[in-house]
Protein backbone atom coordinates (compact mmCIF):
# COMPACT_ATOMS: atom_id res chain seq x y z
CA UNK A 1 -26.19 -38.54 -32.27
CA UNK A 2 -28.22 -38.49 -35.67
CA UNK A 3 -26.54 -36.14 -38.42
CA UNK A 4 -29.68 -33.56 -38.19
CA UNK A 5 -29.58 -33.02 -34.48
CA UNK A 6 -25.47 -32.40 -35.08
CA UNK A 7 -26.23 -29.88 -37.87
CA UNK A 8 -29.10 -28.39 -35.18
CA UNK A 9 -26.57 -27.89 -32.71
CA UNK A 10 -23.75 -26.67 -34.62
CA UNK A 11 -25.63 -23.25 -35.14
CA UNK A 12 -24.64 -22.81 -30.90
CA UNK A 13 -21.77 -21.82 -31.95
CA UNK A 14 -23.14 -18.34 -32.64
CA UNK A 15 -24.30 -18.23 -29.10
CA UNK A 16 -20.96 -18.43 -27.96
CA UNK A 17 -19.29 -16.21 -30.63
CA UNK A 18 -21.12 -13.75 -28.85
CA UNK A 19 -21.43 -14.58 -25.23
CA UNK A 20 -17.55 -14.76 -25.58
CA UNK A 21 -17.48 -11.82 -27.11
CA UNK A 22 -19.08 -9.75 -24.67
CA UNK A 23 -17.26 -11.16 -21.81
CA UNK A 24 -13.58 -10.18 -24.21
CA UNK A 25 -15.60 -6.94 -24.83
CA UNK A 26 -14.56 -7.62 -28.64
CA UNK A 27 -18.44 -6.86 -29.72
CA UNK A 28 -21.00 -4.38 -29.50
CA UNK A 29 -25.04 -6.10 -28.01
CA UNK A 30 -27.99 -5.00 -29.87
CA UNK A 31 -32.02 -6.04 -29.36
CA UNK A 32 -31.68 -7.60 -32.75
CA UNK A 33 -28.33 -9.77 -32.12
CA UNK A 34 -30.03 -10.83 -28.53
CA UNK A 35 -32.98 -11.52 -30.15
CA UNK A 36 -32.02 -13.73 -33.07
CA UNK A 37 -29.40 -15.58 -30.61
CA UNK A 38 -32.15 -16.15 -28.20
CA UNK A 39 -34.34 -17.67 -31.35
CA UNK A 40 -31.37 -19.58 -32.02
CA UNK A 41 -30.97 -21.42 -28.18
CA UNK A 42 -35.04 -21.65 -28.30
CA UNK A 43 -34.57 -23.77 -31.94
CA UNK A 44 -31.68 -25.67 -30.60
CA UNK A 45 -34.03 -26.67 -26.95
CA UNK A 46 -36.87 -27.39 -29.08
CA UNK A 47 -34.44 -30.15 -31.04
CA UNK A 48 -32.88 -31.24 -28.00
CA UNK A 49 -36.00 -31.67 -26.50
CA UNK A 50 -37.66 -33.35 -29.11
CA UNK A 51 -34.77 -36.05 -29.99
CA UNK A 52 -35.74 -39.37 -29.75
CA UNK A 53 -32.16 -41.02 -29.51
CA UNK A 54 -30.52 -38.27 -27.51
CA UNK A 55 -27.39 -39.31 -26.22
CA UNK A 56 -25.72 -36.85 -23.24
CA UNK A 57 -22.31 -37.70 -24.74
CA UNK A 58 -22.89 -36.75 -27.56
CA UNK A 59 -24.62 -33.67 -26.74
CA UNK A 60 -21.67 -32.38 -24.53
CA UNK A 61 -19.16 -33.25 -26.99
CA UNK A 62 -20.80 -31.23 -29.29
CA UNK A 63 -21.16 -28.60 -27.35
CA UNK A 64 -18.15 -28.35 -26.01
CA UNK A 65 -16.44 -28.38 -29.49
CA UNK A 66 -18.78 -25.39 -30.18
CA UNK A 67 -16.64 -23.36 -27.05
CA UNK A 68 -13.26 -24.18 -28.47
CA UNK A 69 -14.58 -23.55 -32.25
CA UNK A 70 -16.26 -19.69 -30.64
CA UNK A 71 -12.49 -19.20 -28.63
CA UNK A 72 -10.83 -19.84 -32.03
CA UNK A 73 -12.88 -17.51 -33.78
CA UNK A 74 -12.25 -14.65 -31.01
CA UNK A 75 -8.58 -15.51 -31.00
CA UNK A 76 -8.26 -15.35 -34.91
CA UNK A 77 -10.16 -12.13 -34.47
CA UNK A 78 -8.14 -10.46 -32.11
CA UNK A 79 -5.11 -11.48 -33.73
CA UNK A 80 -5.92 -9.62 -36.80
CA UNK A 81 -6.96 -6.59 -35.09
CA UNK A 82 -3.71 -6.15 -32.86
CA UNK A 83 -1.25 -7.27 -35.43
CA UNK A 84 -1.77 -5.98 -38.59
CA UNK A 85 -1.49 -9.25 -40.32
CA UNK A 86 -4.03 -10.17 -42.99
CA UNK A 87 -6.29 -13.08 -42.98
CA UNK A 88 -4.08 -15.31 -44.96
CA UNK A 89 -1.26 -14.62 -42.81
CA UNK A 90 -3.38 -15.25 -39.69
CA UNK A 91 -4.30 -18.54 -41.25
CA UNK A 92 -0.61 -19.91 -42.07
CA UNK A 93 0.50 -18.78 -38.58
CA UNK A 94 -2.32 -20.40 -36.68
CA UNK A 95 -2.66 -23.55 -38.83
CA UNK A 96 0.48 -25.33 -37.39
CA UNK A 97 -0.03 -24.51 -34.14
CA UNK A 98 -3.97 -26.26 -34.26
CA UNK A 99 -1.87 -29.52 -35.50
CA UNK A 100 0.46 -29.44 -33.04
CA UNK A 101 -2.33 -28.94 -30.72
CA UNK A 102 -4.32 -31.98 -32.11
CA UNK A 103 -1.67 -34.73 -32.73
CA UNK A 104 -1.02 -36.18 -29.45
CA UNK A 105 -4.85 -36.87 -29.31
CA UNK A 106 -5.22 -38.15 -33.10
CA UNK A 107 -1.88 -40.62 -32.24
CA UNK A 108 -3.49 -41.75 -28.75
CA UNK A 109 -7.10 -42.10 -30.45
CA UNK A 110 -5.49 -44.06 -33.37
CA UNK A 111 -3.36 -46.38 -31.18
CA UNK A 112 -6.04 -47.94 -29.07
């Protein structure tokens, strides 16, 4: 995928900050937070739509990193709510544990 429609569809992550925060019940809906997030999936169908080399892989990887990026963001947040910790401390405990989490695919990915 071309480095504009990438940028375009990294803003869904907002979508999902939300949408997964709603379902955790870890924010508060308004008319004005529904509204811009429904401007924001109108902008994003009007890219997709538009894009002249789409490519469906590409798209859904995208996308999908855009879930695990919103879960990480709800996780981080609910960790500093229910622990006390601050944000640094947050960081440097969940830093090691996204590495662990991401080696074994960075070694196979590298091998082959």
């Amino acid at each position: 995928i071309t480095v504009a429609f990438y940028t375009m569809l990294k803003s869904a992550s907002l979508i999902f900050i939300l949408v997964f925060g709603l379902l955790l019940r870890m924010e508060q809906c308004s008319l004005g937070i529904a509204g811009t997030v429904l401007l924001i999936a109108f902008g994003i169908f009007i890219t997709s739509y538009g894009e002249t080399d789409f490519d469906a892989t590409g798209f859904w990887l995208v996308l999908s990193s855009e879930v695990f990026a919103a879960m990480r963001w709800l996780a981080t947040q609910k960790t500093l709510h229910s622990s006390g910790l601050s944000a640094m401390q947050t960081v440097l405990f969940m830093s090691p544990a996204s590495s662990v989490t991401l080696a074994p695919i960075v070694v196979l990915r590298e091998w082959h």
